[in-house]
C-alpha atoms as a PDB file:
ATOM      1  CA  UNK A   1     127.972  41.667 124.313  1.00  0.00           C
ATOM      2  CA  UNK A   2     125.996  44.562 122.518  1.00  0.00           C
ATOM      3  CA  UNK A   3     123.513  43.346 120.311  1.00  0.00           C
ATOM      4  CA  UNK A   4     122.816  45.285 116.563  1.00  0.00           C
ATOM      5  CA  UNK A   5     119.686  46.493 115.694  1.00  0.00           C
ATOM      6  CA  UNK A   6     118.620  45.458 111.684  1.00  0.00           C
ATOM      7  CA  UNK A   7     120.377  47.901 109.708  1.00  0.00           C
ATOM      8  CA  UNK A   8     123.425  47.713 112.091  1.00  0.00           C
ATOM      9  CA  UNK A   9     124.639  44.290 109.627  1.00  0.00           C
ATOM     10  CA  UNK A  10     124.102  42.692 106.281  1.00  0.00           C
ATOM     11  CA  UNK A  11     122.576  39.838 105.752  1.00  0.00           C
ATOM     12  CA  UNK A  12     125.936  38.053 104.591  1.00  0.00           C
ATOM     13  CA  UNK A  13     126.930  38.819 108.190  1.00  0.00           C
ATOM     14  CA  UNK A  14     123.218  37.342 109.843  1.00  0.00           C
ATOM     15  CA  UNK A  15     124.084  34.305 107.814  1.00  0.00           C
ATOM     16  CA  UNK A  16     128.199  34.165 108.899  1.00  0.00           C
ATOM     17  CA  UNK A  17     127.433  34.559 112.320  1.00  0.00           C
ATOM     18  CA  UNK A  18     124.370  32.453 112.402  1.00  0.00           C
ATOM     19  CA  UNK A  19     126.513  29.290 110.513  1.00  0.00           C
ATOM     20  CA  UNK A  20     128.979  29.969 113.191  1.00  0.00           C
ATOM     21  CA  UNK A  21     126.437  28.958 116.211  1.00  0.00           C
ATOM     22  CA  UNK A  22     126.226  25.851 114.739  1.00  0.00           C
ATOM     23  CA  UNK A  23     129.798  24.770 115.471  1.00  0.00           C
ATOM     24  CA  UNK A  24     130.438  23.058 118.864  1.00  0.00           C
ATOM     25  CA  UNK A  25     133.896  22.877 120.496  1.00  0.00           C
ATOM     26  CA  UNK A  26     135.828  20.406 119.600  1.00  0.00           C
ATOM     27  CA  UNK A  27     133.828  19.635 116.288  1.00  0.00           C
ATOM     28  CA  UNK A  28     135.474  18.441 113.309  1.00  0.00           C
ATOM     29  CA  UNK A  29     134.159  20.514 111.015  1.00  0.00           C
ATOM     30  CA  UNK A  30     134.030  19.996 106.819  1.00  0.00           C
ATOM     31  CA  UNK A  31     134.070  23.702 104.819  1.00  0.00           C
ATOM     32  CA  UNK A  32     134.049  24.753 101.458  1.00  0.00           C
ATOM     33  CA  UNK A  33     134.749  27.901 100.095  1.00  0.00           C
ATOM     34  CA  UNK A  34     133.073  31.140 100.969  1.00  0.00           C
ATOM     35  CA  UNK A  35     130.727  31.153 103.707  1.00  0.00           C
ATOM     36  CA  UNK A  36     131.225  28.202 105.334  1.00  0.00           C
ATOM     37  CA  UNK A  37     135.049  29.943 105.824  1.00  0.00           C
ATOM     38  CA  UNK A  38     133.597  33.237 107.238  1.00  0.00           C
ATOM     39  CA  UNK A  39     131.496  30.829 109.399  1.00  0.00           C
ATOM     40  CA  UNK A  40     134.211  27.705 110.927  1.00  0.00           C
ATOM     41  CA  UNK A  41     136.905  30.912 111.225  1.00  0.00           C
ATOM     42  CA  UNK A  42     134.412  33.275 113.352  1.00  0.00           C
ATOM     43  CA  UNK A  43     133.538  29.868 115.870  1.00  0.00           C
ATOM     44  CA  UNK A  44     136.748  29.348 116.118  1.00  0.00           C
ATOM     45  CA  UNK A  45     137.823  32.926 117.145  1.00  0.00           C
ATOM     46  CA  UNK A  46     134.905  32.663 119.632  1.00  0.00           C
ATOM     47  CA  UNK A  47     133.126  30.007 121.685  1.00  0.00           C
ATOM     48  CA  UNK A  48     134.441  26.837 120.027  1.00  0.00           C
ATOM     49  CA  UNK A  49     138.817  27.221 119.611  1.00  0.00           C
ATOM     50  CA  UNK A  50     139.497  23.904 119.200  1.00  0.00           C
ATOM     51  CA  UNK A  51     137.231  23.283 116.254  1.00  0.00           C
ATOM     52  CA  UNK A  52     139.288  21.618 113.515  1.00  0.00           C
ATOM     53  CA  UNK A  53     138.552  22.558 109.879  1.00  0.00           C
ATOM     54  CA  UNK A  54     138.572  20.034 107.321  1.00  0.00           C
ATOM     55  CA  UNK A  55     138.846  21.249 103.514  1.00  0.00           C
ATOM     56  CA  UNK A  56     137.836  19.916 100.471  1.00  0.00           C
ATOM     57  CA  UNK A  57     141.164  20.406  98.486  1.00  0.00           C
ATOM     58  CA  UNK A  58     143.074  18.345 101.156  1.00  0.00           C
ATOM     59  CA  UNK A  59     144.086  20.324 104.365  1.00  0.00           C
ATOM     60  CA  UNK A  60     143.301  19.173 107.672  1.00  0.00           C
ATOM     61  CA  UNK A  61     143.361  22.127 110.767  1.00  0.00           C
ATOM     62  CA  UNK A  62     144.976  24.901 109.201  1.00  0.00           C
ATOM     63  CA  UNK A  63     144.859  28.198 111.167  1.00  0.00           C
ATOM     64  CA  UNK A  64     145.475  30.731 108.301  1.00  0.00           C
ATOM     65  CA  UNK A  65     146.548  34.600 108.916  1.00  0.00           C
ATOM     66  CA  UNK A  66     144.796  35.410 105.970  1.00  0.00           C
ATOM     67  CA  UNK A  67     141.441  34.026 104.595  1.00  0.00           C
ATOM     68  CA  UNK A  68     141.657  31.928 101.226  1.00  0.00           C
ATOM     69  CA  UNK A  69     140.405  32.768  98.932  1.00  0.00           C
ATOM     70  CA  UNK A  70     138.978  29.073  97.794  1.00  0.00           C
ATOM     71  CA  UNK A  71     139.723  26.093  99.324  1.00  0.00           C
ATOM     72  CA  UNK A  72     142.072  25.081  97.054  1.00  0.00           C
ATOM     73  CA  UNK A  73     144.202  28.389  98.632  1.00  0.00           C
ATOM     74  CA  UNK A  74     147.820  28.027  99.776  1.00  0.00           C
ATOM     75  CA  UNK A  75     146.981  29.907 102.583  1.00  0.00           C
ATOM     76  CA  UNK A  76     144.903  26.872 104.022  1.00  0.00           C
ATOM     77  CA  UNK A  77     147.958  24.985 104.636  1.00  0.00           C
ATOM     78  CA  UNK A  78     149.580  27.536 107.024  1.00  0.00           C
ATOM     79  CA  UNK A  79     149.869  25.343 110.796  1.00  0.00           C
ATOM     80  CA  UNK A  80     147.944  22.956 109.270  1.00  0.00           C
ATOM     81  CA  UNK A  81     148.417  19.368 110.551  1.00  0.00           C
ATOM     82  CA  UNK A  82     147.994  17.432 107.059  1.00  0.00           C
ATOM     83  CA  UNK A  83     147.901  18.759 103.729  1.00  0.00           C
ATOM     84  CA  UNK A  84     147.341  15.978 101.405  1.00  0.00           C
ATOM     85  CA  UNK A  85     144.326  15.503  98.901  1.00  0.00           C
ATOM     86  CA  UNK A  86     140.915  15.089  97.995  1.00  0.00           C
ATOM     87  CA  UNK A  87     141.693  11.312  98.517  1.00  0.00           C
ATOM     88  CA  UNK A  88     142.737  11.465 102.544  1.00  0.00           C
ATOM     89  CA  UNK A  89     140.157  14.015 103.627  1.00  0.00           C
ATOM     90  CA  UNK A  90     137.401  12.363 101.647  1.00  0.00           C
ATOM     91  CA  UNK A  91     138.966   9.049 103.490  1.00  0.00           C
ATOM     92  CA  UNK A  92     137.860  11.287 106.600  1.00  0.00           C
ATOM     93  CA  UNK A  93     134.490  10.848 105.912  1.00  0.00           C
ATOM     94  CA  UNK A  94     134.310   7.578 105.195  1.00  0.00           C
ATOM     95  CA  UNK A  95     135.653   6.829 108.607  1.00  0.00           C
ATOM     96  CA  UNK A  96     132.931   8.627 110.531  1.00  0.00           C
ATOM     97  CA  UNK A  97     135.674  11.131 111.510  1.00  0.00           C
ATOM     98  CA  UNK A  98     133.213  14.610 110.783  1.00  0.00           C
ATOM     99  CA  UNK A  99     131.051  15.663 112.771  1.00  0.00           C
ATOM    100  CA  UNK A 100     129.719  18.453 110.915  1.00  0.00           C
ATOM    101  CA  UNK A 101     129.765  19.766 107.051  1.00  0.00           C
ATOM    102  CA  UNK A 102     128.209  23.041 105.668  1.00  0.00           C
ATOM    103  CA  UNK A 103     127.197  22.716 102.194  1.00  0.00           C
ATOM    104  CA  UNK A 104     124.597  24.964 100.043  1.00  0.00           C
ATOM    105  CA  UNK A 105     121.847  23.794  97.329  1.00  0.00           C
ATOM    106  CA  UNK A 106     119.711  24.960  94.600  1.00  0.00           C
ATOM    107  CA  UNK A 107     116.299  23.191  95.812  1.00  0.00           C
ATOM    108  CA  UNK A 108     115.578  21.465  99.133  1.00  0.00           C
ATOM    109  CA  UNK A 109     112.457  19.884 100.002  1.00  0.00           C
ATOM    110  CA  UNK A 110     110.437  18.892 103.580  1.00  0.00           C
ATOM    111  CA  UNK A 111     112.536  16.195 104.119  1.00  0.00           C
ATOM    112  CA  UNK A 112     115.766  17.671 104.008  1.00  0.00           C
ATOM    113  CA  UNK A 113     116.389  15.841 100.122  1.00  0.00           C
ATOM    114  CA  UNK A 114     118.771  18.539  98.369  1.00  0.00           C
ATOM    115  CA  UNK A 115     119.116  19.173  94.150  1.00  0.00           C
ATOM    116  CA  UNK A 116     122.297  20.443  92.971  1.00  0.00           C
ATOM    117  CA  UNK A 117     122.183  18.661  89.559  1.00  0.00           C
ATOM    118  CA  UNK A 118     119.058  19.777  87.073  1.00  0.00           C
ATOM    119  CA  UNK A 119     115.855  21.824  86.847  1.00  0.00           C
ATOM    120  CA  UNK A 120     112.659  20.091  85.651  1.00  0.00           C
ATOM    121  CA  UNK A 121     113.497  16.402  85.806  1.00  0.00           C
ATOM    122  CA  UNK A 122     116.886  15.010  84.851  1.00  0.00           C
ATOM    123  CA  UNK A 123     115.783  12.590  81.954  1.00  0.00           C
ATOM    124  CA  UNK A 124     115.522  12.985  79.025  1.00  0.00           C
ATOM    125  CA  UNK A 125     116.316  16.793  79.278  1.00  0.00           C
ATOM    126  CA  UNK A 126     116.222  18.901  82.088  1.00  0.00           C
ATOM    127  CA  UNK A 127     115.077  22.321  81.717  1.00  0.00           C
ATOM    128  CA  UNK A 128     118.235  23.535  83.242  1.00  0.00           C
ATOM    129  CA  UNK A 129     121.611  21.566  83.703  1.00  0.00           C
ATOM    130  CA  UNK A 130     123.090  22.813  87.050  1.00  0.00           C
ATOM    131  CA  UNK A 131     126.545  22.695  88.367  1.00  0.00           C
ATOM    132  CA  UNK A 132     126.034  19.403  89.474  1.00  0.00           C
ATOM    133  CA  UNK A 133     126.920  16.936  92.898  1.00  0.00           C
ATOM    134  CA  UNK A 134     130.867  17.876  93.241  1.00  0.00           C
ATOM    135  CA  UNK A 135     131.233  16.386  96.630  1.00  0.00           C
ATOM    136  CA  UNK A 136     127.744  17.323  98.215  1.00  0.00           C
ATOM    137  CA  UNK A 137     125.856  13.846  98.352  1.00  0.00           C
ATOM    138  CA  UNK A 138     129.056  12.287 100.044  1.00  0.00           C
ATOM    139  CA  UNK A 139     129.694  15.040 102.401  1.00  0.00           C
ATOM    140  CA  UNK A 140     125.668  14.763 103.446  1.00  0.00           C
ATOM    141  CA  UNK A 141     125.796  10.631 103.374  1.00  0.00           C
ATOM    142  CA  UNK A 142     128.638  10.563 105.361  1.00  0.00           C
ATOM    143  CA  UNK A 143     129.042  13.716 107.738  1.00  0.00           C
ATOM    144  CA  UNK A 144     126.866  13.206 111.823  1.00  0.00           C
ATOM    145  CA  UNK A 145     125.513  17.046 110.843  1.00  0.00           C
ATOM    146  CA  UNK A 146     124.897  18.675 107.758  1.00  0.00           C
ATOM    147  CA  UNK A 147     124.170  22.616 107.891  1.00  0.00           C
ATOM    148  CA  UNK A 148     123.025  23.663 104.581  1.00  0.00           C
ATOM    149  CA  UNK A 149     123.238  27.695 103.769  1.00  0.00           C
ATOM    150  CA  UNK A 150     120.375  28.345 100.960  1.00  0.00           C
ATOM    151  CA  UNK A 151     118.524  31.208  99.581  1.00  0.00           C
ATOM    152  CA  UNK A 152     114.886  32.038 100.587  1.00  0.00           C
ATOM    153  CA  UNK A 153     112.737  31.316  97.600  1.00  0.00           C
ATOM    154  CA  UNK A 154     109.523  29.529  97.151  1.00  0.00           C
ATOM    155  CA  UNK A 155     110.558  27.592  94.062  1.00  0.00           C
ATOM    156  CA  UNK A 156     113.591  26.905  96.359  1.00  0.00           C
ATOM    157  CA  UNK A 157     111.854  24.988  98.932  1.00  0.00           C
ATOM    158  CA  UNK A 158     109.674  22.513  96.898  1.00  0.00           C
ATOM    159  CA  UNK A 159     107.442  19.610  97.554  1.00  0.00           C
ATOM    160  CA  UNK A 160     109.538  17.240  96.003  1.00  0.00           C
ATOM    161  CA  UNK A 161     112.683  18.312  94.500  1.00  0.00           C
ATOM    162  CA  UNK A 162     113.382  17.204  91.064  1.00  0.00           C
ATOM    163  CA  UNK A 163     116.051  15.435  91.550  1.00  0.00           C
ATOM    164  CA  UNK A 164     117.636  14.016  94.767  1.00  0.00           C
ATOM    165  CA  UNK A 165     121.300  15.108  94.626  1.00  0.00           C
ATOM    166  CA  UNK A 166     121.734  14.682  98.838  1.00  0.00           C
ATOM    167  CA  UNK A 167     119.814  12.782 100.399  1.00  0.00           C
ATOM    168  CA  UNK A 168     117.247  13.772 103.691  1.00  0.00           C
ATOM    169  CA  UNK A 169     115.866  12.651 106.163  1.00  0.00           C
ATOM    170  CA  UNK A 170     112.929  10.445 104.312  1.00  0.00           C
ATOM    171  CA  UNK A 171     114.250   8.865 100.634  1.00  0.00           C
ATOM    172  CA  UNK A 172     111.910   7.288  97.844  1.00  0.00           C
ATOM    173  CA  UNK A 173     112.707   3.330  97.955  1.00  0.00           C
ATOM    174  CA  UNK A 174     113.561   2.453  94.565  1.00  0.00           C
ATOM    175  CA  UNK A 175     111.739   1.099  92.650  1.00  0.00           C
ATOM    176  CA  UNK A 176     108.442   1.805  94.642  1.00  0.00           C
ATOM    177  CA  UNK A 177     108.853   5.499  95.156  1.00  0.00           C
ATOM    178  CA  UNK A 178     107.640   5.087  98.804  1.00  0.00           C
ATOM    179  CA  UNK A 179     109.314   7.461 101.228  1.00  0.00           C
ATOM    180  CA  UNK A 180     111.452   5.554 104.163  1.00  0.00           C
ATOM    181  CA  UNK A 181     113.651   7.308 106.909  1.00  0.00           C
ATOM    182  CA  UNK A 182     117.165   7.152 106.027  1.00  0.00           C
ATOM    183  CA  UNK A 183     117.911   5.280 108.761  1.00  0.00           C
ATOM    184  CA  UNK A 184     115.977   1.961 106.903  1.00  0.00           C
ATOM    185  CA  UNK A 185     118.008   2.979 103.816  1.00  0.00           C
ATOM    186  CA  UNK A 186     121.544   3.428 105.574  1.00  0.00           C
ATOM    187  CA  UNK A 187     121.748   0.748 107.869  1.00  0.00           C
ATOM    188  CA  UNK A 188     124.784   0.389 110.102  1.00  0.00           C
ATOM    189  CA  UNK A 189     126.456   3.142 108.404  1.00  0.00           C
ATOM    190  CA  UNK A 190     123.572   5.872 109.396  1.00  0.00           C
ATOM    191  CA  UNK A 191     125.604   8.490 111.332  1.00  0.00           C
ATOM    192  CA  UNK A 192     122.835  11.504 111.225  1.00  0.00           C
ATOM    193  CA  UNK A 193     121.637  13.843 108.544  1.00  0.00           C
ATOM    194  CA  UNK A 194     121.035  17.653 107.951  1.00  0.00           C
ATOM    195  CA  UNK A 195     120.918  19.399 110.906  1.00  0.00           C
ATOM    196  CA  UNK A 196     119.986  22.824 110.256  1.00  0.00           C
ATOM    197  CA  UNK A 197     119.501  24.674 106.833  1.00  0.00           C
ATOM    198  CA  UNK A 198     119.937  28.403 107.376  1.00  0.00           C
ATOM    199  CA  UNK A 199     118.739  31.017 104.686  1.00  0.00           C
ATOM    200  CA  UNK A 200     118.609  34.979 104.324  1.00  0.00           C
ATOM    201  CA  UNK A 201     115.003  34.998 106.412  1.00  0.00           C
ATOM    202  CA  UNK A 202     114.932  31.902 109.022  1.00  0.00           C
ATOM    203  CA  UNK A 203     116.754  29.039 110.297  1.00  0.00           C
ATOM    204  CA  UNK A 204     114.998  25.357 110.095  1.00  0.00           C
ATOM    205  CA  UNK A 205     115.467  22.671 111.893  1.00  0.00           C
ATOM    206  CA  UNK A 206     113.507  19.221 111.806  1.00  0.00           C
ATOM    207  CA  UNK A 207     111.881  16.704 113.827  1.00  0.00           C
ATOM    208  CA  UNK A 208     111.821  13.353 114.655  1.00  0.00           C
ATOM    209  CA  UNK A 209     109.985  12.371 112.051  1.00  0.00           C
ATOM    210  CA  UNK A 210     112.451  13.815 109.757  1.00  0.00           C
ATOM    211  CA  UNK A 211     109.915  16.815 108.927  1.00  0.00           C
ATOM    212  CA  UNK A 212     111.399  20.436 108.047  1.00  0.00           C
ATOM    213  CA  UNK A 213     109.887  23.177 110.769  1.00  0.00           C
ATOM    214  CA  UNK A 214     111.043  27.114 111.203  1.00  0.00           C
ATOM    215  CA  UNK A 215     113.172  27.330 114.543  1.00  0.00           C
ATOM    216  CA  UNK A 216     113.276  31.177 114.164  1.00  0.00           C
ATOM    217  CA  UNK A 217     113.232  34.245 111.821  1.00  0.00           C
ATOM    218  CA  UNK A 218     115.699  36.638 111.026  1.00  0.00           C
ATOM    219  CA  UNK A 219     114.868  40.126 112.484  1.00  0.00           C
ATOM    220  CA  UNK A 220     112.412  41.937 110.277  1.00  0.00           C
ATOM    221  CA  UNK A 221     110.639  38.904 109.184  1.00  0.00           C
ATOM    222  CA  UNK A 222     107.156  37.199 110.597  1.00  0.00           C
ATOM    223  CA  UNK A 223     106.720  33.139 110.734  1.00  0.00           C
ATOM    224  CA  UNK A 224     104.115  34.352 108.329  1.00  0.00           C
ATOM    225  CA  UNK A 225     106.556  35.992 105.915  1.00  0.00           C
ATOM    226  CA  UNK A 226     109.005  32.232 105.918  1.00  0.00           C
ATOM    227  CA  UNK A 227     105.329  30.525 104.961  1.00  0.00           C
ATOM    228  CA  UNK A 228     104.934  32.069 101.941  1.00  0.00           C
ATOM    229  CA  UNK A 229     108.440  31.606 100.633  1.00  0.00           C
ATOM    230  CA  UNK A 230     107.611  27.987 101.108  1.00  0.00           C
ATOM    231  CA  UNK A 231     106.027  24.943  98.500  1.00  0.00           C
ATOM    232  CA  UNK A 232     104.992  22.995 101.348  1.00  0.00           C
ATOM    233  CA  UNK A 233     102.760  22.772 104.419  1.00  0.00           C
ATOM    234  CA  UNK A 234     105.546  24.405 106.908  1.00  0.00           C
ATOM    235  CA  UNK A 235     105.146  23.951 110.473  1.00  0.00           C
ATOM    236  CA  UNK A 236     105.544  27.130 111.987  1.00  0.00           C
ATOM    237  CA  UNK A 237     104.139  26.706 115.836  1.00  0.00           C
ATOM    238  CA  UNK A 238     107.395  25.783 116.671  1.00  0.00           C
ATOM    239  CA  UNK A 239     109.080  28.880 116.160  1.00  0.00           C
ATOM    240  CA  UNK A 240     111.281  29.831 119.421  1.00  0.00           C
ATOM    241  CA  UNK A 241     111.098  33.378 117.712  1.00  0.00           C
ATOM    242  CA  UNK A 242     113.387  35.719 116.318  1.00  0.00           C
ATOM    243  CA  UNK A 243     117.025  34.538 115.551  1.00  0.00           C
ATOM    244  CA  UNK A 244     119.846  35.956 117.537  1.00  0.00           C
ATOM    245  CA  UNK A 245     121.484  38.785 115.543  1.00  0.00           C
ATOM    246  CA  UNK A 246     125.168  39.517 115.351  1.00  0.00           C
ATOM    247  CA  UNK A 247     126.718  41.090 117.983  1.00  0.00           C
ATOM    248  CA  UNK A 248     129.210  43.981 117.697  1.00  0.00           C
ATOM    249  CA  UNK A 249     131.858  41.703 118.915  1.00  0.00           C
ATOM    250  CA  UNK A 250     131.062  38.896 116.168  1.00  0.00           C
ATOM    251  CA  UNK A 251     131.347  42.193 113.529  1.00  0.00           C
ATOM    252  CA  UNK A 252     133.939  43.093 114.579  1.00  0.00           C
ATOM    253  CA  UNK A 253     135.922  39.772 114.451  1.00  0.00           C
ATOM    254  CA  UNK A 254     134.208  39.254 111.238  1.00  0.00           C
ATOM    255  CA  UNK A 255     135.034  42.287 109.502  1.00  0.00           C
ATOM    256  CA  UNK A 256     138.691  43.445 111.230  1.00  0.00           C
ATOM    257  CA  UNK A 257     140.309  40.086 111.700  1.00  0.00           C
ATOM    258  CA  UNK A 258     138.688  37.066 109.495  1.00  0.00           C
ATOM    259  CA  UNK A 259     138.006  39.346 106.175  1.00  0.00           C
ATOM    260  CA  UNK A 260     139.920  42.753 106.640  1.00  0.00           C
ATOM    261  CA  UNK A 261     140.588  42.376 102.772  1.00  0.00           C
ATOM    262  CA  UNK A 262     136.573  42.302 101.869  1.00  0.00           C
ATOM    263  CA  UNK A 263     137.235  39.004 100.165  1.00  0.00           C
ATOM    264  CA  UNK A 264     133.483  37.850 100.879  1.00  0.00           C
ATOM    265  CA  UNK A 265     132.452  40.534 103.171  1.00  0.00           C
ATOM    266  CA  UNK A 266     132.790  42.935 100.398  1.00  0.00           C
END
């Protein structure tokens, strides 16, 4: 497959493609709208086919013609096997059925805790109200492998977040505050945690210790670069290098058969 050079693709495409390598054969796989779409259709069309997408709205492995537009899109239901509700596909989850859920964020920290609710502290009034959990910290609880898509921004990826929408790898014990793995905090129903989180300069990955470290950079980036877009003390010696771009293959596929219409791929 013929590789593109930087300048060859966007970024939206690095991302697509990139979100797409994340998805194994055979995975049942939870998407919401946008890029998660772009990335569940493109693994499907290539090296995992019997992927089954699960989304939010109520649809359970629908192979669309055209890609909708949200996931609340009539076009989701075309071939799929269910289309039912929030209610059965939530009930998905709760059985352990997922094995893995792409989800974004507005603040992330070195332990894989995710904000999606307020700037600044929530009580007694956050700086800024944001669009809050939807269906983010149950997706995360309850999913084997979250993959979350995030902008690269150093008041992004924070110390501490200021407020825990999703839960990582390590969560404050309440009332102490002291930081315990998930797996102390979950018990029996532990079934994994974020996976990957994949932004517009690096994917991360983290250890066993539930610690955030870089896995690689995008092309035209430096570990060095990912460090200083960073609040934290990022490990970056494990860095296997520079992420796999697109290939023309992928682009094509992305751009000819998923989104001919430019629907996210404008």
């Amino acid at each position: 497959m013929t590789k593109l050079a930087p300048g060859e693709y966007k970024t939206i495409d690095l991302l697509a493609v990139a979100a797409a390598r994340e998805v194994n054969d055979r995975d049942i796989v939870f998407a919401g709208t946008g890029l998660p779409m772009l990335a569940i259709l493109l693994a499907q069309a290539t090296q995992a086919p019997d992927a089954v997408c699960i989304y939010e709205a109520g649809t359970v492995d629908g192979r669309p013609v055209h890609l909708p537009t949200s996931v609340g899109d009539a076009r989701c239901v075309y071939q799929s096997s269910v289309t039912s509700g929030l209610f059965d596909v939530f009930n998905q989850l709760q059985r352990g059925k997922v094995d893995l859920a792409f989800l974004g964020g507005a603040e992330i920290d070195q332990y894989g805790n995710v904000n999606t609710t307020a700037i600044g502290g929530y009580a007694p009034t956050p700086k800024l109200r944001l669009t809050g959990s939807g269906g983010n910290p149950d997706i995360n609880a309850l999913a084997k492998r979250t993959v979350f898509i995030m902008v690269q921004e150093k008041r992004r990826f924070k110390e501490r977040v200021d407020y825990i929408t999703s839960p990582g790898w390590r969560i404050p014990r309440w009332p102490s505050g002291e930081l315990v793995h998930k797996r102390e905090v979950y018990g029996d129903k532990f079934r994994g945690g974020v996976s990957a989180v994949i932004t517009d300069m690096a994917v991360f990955r983290f250890d066993e210790e539930g610690i955030m470290y870089l896995d690689t950079v995008h092309p035209g980036f430096t570990p060095e670069d990912v460090l200083n877009n960073v609040s934290f003390d990022l490990n970056i010696s494990r860095c296997r290098g520079v992420t796999e771009p697109p290939t023309q293959e992928e682009i094509d596929l992305l751009y000819h058969k998923i989104d001919p219409e430019g629907i996210f791929l404008k």
